[in-house]
PDB file of N, CA and C in Angstrom:
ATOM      1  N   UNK A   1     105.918 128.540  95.237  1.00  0.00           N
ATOM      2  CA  UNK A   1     106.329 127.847  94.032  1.00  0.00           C
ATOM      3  C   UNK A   1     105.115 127.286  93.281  1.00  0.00           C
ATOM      4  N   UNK A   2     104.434 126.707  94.166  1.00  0.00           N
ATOM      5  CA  UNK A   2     102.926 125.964  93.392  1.00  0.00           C
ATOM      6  C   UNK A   2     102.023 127.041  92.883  1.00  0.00           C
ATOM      7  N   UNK A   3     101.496 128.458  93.478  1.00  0.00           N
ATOM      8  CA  UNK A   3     100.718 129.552  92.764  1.00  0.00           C
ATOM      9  C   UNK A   3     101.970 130.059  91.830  1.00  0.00           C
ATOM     10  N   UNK A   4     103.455 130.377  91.615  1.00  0.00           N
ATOM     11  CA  UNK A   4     104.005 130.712  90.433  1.00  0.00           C
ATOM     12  C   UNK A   4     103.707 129.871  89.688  1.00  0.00           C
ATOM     13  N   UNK A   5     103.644 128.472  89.407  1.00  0.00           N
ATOM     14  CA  UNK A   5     103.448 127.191  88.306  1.00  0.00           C
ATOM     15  C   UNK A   5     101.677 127.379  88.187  1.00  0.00           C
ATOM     16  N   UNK A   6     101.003 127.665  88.974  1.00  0.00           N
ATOM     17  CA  UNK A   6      99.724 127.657  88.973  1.00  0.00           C
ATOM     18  C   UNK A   6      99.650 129.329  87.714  1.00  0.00           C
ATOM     19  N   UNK A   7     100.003 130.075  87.831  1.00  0.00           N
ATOM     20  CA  UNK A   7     100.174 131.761  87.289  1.00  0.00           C
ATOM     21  C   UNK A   7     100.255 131.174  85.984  1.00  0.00           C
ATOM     22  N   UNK A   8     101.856 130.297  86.021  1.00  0.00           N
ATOM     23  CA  UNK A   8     102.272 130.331  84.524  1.00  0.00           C
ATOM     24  C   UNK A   8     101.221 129.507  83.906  1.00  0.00           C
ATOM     25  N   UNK A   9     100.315 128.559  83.880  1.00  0.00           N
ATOM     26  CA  UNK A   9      99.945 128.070  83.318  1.00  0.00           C
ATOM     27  C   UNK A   9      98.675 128.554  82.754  1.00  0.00           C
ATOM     28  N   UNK A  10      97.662 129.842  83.661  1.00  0.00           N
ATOM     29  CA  UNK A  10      97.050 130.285  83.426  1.00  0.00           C
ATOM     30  C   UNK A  10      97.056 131.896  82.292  1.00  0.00           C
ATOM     31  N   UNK A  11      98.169 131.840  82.458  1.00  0.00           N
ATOM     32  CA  UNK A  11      98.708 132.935  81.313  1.00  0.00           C
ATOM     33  C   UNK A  11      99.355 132.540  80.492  1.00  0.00           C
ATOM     34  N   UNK A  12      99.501 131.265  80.430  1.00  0.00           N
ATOM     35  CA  UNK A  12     100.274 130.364  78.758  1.00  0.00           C
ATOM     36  C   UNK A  12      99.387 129.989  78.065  1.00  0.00           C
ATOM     37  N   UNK A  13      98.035 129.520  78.982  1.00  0.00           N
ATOM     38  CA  UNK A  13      96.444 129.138  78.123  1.00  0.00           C
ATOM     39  C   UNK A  13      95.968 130.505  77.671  1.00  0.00           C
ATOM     40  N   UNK A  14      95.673 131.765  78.467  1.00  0.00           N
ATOM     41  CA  UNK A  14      95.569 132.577  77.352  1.00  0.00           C
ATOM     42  C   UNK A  14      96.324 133.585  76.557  1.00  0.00           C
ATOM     43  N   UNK A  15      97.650 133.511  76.666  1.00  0.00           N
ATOM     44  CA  UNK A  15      98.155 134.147  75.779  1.00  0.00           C
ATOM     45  C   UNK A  15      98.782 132.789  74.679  1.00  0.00           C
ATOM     46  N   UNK A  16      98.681 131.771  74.938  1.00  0.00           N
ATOM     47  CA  UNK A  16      98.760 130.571  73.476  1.00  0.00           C
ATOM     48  C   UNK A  16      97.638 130.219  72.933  1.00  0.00           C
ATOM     49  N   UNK A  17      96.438 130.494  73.863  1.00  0.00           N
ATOM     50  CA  UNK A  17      95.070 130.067  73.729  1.00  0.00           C
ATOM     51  C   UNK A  17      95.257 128.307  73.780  1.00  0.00           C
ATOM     52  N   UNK A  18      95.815 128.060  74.553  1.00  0.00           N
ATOM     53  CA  UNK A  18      95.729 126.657  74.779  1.00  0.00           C
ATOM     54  C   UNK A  18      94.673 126.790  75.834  1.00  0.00           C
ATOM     55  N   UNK A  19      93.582 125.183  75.935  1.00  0.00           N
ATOM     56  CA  UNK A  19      93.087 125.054  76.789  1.00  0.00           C
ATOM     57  C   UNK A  19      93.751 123.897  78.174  1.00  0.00           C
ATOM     58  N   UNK A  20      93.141 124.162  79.376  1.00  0.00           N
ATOM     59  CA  UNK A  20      93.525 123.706  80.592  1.00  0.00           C
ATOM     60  C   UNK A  20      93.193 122.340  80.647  1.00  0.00           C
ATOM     61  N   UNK A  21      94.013 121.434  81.562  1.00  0.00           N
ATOM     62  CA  UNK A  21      93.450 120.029  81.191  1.00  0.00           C
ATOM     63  C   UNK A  21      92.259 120.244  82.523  1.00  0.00           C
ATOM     64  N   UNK A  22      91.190 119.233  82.223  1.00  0.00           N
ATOM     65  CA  UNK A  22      90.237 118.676  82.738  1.00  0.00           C
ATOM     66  C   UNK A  22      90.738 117.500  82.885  1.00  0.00           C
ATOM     67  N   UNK A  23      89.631 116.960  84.082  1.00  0.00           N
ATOM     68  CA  UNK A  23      89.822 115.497  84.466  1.00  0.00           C
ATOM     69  C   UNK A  23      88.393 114.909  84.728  1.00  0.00           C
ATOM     70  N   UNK A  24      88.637 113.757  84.896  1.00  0.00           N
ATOM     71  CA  UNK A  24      87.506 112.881  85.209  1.00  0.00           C
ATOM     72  C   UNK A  24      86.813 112.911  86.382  1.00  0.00           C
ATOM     73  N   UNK A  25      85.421 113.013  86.976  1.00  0.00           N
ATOM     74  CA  UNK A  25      84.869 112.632  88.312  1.00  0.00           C
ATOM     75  C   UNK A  25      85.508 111.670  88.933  1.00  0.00           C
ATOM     76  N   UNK A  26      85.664 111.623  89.939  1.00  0.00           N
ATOM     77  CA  UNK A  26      86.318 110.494  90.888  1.00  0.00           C
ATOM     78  C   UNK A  26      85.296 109.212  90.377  1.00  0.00           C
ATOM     79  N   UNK A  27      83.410 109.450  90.318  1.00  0.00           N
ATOM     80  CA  UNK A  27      83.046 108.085  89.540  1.00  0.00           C
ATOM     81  C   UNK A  27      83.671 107.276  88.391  1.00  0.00           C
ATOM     82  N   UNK A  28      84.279 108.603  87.616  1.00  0.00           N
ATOM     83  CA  UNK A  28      84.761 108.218  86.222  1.00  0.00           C
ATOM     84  C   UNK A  28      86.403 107.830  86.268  1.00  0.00           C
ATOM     85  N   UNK A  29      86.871 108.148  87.199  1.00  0.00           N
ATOM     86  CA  UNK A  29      87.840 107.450  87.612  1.00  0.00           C
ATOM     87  C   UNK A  29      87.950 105.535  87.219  1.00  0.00           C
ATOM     88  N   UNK A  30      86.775 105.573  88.529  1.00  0.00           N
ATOM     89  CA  UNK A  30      86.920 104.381  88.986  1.00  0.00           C
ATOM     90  C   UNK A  30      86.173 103.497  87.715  1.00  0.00           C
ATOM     91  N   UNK A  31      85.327 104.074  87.028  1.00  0.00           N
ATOM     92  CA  UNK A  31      85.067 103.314  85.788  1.00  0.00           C
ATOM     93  C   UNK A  31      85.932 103.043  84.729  1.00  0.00           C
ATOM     94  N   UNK A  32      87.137 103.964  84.785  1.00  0.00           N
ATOM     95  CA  UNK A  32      88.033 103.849  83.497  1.00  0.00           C
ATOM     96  C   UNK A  32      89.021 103.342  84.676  1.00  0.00           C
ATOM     97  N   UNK A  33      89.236 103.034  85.456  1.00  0.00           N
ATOM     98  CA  UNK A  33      90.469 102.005  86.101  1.00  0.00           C
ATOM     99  C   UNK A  33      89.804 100.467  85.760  1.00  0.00           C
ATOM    100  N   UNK A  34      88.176 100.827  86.691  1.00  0.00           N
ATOM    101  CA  UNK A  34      87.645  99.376  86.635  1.00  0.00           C
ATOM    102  C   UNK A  34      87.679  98.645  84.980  1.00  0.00           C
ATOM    103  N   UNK A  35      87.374  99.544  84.184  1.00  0.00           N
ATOM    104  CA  UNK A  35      87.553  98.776  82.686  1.00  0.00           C
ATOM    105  C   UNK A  35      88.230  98.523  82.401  1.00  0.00           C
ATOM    106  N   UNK A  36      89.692  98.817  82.836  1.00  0.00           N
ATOM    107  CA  UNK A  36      90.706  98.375  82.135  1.00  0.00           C
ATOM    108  C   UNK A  36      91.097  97.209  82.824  1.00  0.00           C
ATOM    109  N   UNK A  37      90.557  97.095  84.662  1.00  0.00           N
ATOM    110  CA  UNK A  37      90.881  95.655  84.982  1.00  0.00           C
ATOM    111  C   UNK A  37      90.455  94.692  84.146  1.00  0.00           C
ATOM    112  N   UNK A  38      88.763  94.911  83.821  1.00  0.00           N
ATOM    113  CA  UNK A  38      88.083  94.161  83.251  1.00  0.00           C
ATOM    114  C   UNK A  38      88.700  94.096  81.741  1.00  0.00           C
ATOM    115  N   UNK A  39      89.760  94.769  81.185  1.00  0.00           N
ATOM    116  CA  UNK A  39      90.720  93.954  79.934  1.00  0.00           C
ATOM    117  C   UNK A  39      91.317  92.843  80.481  1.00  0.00           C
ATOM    118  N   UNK A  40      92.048  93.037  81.589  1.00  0.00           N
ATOM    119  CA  UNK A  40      93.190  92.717  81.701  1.00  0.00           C
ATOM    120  C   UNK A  40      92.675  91.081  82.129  1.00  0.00           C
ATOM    121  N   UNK A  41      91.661  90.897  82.799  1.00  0.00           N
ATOM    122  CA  UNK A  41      90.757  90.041  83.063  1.00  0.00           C
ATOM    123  C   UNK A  41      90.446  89.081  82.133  1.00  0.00           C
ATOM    124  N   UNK A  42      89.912  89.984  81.566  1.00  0.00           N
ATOM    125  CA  UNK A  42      89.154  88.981  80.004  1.00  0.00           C
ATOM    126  C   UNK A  42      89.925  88.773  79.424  1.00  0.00           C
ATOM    127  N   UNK A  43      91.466  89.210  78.765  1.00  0.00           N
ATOM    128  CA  UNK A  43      92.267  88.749  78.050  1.00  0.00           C
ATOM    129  C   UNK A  43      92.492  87.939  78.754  1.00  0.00           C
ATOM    130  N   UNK A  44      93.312  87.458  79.795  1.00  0.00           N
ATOM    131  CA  UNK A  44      93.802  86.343  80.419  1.00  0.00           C
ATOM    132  C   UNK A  44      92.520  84.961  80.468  1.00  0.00           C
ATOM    133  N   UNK A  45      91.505  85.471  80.859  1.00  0.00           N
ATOM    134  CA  UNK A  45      90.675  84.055  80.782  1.00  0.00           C
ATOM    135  C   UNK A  45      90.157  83.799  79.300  1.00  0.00           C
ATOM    136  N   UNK A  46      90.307  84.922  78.354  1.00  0.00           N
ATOM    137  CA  UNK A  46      90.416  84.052  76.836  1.00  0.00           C
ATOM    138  C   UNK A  46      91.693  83.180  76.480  1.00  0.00           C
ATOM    139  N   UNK A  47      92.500  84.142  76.700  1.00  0.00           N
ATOM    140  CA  UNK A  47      93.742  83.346  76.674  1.00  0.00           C
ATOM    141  C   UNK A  47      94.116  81.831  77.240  1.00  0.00           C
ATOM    142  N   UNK A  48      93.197  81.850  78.474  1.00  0.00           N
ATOM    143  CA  UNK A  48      93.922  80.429  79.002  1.00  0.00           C
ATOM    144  C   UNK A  48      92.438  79.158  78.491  1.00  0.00           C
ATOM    145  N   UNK A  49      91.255  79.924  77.916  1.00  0.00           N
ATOM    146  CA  UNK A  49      90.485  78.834  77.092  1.00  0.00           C
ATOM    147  C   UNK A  49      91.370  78.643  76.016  1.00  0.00           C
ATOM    148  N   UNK A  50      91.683  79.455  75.006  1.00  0.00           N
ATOM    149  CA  UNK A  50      92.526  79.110  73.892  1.00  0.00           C
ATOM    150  C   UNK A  50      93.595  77.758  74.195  1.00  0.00           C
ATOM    151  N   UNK A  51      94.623  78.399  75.224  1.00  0.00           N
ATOM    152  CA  UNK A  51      95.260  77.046  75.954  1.00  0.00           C
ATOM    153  C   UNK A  51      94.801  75.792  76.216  1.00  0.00           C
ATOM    154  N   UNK A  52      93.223  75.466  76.690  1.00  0.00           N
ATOM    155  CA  UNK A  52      92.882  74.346  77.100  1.00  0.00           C
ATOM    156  C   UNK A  52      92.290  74.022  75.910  1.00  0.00           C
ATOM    157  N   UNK A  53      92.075  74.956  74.870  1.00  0.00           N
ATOM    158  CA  UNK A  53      91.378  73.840  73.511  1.00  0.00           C
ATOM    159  C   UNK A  53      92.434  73.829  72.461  1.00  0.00           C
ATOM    160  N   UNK A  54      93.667  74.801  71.986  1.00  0.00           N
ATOM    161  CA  UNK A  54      94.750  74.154  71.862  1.00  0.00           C
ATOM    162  C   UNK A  54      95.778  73.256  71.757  1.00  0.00           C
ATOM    163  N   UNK A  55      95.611  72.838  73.144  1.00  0.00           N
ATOM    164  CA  UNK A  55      97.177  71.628  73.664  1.00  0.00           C
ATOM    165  C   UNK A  55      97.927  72.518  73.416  1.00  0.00           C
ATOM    166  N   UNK A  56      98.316  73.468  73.052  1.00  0.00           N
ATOM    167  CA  UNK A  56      99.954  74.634  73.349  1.00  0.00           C
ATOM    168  C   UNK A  56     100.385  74.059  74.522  1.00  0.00           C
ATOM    169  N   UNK A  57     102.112  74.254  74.573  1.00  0.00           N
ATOM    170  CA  UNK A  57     102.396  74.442  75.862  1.00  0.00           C
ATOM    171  C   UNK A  57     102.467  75.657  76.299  1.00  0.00           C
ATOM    172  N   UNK A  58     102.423  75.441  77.411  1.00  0.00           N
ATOM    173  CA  UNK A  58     102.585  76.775  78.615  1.00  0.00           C
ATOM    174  C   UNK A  58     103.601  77.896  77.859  1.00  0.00           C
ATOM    175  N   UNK A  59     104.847  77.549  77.691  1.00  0.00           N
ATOM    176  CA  UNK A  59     105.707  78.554  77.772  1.00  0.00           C
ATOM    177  C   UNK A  59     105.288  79.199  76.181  1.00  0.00           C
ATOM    178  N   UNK A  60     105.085  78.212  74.970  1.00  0.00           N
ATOM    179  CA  UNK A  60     104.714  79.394  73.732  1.00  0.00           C
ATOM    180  C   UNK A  60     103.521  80.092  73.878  1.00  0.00           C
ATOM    181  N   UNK A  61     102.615  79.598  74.470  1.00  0.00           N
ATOM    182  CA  UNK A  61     101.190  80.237  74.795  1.00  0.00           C
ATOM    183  C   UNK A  61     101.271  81.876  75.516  1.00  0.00           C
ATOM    184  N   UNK A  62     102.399  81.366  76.401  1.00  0.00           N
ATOM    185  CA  UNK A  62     102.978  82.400  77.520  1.00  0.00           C
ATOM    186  C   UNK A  62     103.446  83.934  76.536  1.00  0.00           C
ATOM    187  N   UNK A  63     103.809  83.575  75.593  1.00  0.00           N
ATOM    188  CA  UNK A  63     104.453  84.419  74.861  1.00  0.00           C
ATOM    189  C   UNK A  63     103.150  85.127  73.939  1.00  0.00           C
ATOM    190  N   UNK A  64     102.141  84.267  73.820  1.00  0.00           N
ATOM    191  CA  UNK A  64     100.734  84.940  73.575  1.00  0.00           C
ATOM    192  C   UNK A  64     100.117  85.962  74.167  1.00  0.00           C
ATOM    193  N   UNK A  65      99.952  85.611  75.778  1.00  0.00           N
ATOM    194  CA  UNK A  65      99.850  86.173  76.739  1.00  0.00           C
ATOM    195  C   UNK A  65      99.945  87.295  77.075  1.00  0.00           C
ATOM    196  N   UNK A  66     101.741  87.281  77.069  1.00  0.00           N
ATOM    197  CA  UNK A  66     102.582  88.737  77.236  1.00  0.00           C
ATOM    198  C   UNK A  66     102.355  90.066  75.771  1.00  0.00           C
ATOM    199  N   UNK A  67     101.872  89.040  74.376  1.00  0.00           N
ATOM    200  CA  UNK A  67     101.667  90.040  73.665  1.00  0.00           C
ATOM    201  C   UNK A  67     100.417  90.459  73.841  1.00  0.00           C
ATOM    202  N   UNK A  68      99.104  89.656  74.207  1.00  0.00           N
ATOM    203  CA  UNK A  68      98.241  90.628  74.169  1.00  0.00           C
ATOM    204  C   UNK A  68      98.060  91.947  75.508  1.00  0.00           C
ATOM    205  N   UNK A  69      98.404  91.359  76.311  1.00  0.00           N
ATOM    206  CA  UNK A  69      98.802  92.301  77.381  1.00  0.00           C
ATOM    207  C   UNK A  69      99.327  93.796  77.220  1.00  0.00           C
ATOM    208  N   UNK A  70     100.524  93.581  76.257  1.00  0.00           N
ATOM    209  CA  UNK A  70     101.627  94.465  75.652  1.00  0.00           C
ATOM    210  C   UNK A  70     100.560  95.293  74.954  1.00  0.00           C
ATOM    211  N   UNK A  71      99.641  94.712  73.862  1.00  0.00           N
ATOM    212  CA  UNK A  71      98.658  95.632  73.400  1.00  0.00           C
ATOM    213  C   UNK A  71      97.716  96.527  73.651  1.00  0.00           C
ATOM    214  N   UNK A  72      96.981  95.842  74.843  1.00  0.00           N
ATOM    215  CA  UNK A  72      96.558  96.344  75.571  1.00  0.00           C
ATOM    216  C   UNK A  72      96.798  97.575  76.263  1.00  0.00           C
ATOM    217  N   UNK A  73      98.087  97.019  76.820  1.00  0.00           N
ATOM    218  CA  UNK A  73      98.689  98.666  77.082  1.00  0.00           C
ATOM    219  C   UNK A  73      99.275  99.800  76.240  1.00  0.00           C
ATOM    220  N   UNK A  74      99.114  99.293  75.498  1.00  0.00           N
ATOM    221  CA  UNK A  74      99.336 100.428  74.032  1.00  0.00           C
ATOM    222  C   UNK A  74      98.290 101.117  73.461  1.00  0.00           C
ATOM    223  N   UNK A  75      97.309 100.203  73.724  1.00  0.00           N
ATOM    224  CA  UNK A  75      95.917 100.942  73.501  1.00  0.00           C
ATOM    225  C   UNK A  75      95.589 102.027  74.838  1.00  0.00           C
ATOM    226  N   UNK A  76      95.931 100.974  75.784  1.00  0.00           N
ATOM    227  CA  UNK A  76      95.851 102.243  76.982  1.00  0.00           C
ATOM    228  C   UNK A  76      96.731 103.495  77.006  1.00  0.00           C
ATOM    229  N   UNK A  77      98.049 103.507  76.820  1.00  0.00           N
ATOM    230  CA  UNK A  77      99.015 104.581  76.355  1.00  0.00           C
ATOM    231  C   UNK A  77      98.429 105.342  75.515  1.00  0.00           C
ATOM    232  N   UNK A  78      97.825 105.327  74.214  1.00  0.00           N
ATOM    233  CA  UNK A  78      97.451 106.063  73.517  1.00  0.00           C
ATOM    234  C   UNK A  78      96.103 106.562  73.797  1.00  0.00           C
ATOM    235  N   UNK A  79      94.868 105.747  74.457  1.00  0.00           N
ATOM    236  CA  UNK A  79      94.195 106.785  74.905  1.00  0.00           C
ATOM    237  C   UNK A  79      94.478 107.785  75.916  1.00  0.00           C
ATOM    238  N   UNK A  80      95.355 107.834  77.038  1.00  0.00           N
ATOM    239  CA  UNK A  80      95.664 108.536  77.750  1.00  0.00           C
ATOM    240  C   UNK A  80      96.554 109.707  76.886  1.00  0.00           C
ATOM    241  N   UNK A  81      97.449 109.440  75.723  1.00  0.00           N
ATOM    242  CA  UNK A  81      97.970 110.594  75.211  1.00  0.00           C
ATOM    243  C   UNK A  81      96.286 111.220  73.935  1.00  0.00           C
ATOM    244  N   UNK A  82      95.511 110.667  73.919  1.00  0.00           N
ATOM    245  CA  UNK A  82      94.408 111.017  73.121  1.00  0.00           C
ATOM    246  C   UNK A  82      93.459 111.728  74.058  1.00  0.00           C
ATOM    247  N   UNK A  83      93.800 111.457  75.215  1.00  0.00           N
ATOM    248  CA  UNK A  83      93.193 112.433  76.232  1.00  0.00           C
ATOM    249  C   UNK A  83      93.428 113.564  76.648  1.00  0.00           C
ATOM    250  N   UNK A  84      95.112 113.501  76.734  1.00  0.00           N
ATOM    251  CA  UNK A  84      95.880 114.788  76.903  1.00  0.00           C
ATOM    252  C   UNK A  84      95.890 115.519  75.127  1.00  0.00           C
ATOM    253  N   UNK A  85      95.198 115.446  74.569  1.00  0.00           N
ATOM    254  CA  UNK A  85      95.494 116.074  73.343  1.00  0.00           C
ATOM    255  C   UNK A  85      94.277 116.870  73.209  1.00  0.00           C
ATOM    256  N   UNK A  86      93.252 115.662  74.062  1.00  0.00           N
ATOM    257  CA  UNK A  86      91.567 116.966  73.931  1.00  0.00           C
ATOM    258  C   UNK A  86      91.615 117.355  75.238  1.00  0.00           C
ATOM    259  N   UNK A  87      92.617 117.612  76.317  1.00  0.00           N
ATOM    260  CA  UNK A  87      92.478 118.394  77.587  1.00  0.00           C
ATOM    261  C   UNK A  87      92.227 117.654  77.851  1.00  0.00           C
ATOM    262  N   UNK A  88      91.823 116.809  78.176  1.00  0.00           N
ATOM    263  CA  UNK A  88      91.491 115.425  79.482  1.00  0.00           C
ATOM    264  C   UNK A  88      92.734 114.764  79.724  1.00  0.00           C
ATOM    265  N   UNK A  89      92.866 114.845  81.266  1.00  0.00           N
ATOM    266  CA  UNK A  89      93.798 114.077  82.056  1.00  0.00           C
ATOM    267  C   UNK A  89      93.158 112.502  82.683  1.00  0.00           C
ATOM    268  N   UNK A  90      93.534 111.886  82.286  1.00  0.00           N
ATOM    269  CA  UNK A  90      93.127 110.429  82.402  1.00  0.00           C
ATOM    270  C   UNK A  90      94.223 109.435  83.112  1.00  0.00           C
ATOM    271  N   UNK A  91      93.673 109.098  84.367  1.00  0.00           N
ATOM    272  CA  UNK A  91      94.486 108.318  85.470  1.00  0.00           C
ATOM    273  C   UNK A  91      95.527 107.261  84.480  1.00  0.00           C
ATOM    274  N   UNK A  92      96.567 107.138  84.092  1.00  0.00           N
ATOM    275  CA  UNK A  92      97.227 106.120  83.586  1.00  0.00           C
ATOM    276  C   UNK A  92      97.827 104.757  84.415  1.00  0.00           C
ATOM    277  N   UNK A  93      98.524 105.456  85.582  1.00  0.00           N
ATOM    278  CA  UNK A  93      99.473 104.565  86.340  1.00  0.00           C
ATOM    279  C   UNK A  93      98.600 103.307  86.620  1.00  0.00           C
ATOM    280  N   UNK A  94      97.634 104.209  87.714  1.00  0.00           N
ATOM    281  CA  UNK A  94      96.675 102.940  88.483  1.00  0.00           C
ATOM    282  C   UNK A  94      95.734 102.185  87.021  1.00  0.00           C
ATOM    283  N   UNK A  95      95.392 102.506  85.880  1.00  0.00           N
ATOM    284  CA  UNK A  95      95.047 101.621  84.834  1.00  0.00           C
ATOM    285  C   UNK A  95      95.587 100.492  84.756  1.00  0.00           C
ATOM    286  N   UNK A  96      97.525 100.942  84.118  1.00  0.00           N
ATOM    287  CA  UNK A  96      98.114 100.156  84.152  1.00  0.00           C
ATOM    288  C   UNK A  96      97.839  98.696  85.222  1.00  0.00           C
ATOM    289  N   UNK A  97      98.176  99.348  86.591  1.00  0.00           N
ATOM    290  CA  UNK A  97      98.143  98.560  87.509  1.00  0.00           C
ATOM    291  C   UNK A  97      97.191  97.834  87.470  1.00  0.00           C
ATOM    292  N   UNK A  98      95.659  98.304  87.689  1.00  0.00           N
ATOM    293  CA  UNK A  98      94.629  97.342  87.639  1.00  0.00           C
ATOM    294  C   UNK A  98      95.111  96.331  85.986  1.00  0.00           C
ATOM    295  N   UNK A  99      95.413  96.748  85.186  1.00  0.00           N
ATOM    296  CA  UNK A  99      94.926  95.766  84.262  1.00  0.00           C
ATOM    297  C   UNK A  99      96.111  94.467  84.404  1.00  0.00           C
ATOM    298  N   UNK A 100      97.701  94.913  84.681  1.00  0.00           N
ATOM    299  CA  UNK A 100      98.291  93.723  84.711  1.00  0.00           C
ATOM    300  C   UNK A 100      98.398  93.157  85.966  1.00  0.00           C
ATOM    301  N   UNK A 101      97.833  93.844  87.410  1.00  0.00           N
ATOM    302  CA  UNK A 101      97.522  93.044  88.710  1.00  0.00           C
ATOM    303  C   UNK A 101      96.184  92.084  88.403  1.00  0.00           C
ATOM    304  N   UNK A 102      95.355  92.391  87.908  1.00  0.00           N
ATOM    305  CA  UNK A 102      94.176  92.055  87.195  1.00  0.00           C
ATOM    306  C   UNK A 102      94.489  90.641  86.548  1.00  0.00           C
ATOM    307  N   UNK A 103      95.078  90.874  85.463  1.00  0.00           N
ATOM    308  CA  UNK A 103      96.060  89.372  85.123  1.00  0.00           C
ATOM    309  C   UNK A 103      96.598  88.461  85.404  1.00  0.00           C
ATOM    310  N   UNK A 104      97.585  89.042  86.220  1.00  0.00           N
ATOM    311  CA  UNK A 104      98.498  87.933  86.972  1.00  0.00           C
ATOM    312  C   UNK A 104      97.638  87.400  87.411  1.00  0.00           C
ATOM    313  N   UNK A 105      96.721  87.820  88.755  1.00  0.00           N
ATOM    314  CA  UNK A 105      95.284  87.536  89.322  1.00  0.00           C
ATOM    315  C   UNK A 105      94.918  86.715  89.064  1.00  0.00           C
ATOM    316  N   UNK A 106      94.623  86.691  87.694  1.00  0.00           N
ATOM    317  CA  UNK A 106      93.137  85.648  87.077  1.00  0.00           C
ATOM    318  C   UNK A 106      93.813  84.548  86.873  1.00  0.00           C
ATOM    319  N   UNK A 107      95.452  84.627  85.896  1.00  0.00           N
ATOM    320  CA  UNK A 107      95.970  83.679  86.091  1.00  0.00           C
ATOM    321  C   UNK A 107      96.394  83.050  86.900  1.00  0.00           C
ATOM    322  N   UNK A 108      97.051  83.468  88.183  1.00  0.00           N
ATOM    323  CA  UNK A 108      97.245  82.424  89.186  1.00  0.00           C
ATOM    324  C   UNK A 108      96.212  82.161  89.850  1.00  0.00           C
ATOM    325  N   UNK A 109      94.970  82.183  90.008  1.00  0.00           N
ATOM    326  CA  UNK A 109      93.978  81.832  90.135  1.00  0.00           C
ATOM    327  C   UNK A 109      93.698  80.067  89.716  1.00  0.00           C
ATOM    328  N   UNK A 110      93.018  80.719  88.297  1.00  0.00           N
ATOM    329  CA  UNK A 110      92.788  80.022  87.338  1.00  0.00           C
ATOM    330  C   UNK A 110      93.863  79.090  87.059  1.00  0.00           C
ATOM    331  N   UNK A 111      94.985  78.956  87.201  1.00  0.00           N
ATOM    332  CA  UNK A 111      96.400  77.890  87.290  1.00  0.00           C
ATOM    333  C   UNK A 111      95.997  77.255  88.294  1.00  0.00           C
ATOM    334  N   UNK A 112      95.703  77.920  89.751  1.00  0.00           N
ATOM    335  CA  UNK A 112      95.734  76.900  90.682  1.00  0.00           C
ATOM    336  C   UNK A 112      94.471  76.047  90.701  1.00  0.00           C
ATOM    337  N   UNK A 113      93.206  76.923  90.342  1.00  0.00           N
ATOM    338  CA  UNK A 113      92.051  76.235  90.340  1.00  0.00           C
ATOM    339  C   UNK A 113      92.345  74.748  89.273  1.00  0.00           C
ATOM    340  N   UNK A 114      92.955  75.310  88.142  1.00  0.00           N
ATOM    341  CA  UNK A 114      93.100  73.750  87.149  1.00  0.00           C
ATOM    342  C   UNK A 114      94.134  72.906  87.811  1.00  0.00           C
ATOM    343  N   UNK A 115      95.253  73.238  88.361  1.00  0.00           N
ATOM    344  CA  UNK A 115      96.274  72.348  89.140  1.00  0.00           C
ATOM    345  C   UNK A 115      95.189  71.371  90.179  1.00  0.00           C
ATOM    346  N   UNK A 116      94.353  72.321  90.743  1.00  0.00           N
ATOM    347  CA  UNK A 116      94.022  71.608  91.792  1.00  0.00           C
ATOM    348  C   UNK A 116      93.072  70.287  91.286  1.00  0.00           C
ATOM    349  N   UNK A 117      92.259  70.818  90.105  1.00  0.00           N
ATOM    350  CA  UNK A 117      91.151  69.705  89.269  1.00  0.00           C
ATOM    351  C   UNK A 117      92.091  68.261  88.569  1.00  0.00           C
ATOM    352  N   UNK A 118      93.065  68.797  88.307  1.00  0.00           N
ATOM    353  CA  UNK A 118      94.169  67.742  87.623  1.00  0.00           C
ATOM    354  C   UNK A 118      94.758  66.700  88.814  1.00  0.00           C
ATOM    355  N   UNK A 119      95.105  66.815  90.024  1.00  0.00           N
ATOM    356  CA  UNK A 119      95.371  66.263  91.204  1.00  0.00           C
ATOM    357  C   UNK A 119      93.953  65.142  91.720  1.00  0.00           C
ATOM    358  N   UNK A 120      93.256  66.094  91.738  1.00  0.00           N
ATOM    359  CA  UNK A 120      91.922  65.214  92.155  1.00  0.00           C
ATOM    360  C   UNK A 120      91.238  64.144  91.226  1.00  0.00           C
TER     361      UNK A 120
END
């Protein structure tokens, strides 16, 4: 079943003249996962300075949060379909993952680290 799907695809690229997707080095992998943690990262610790020079509360701020996030991954969605459009296959899932595990992360982090400064 996998060399028939493997056949068809090699005789749909040249009789459509489509080209085959390519992918990234496993280095380049881990650089386009690692960057997108490093969004998901940096949005959240801009986000929660904005909060502390603000006075927002938590929950409308929260709603800040979730949109830049949301963008983020829209930017990520579309480079991955901007990838599949020039033949490059570009890891999406685990992006995703790093960037909003990445988040939550920094924020509950960074929540507990300030909870804990506010107590003391």
């Amino acid at each position: 079943m996998v060399h028939a799907q493997m056949i068809s695809q090699i005789i749909s690229a040249v009789l459509d003249r489509r080209p085959l997707l390519h992918w990234l080095p496993e280095w380049g992998e881990w650089v386009w996962i690692g960057g997108w943690a490093i969004v998901g990262g940096s949005v959240t610790v801009s986000w929660q300075a904005g909060l502390a020079r603000s006075g927002r509360t938590l929950a409308r701020s929260g709603i800040n949060l979730a949109g830049a996030i949301a963008l983020s991954l829209a930017v990520l969605y579309g480079a991955g379909w901007l990838g599949v459009w020039q033949s490059i296959w570009l890891p999406l899932i685990p992006a995703v993952l790093a960037l909003v595990g990445t988040a939550v992360v920094v924020a509950g982090v960074r929540g507990t680290i300030d909870s804990s400064m506010v107590r003391s």
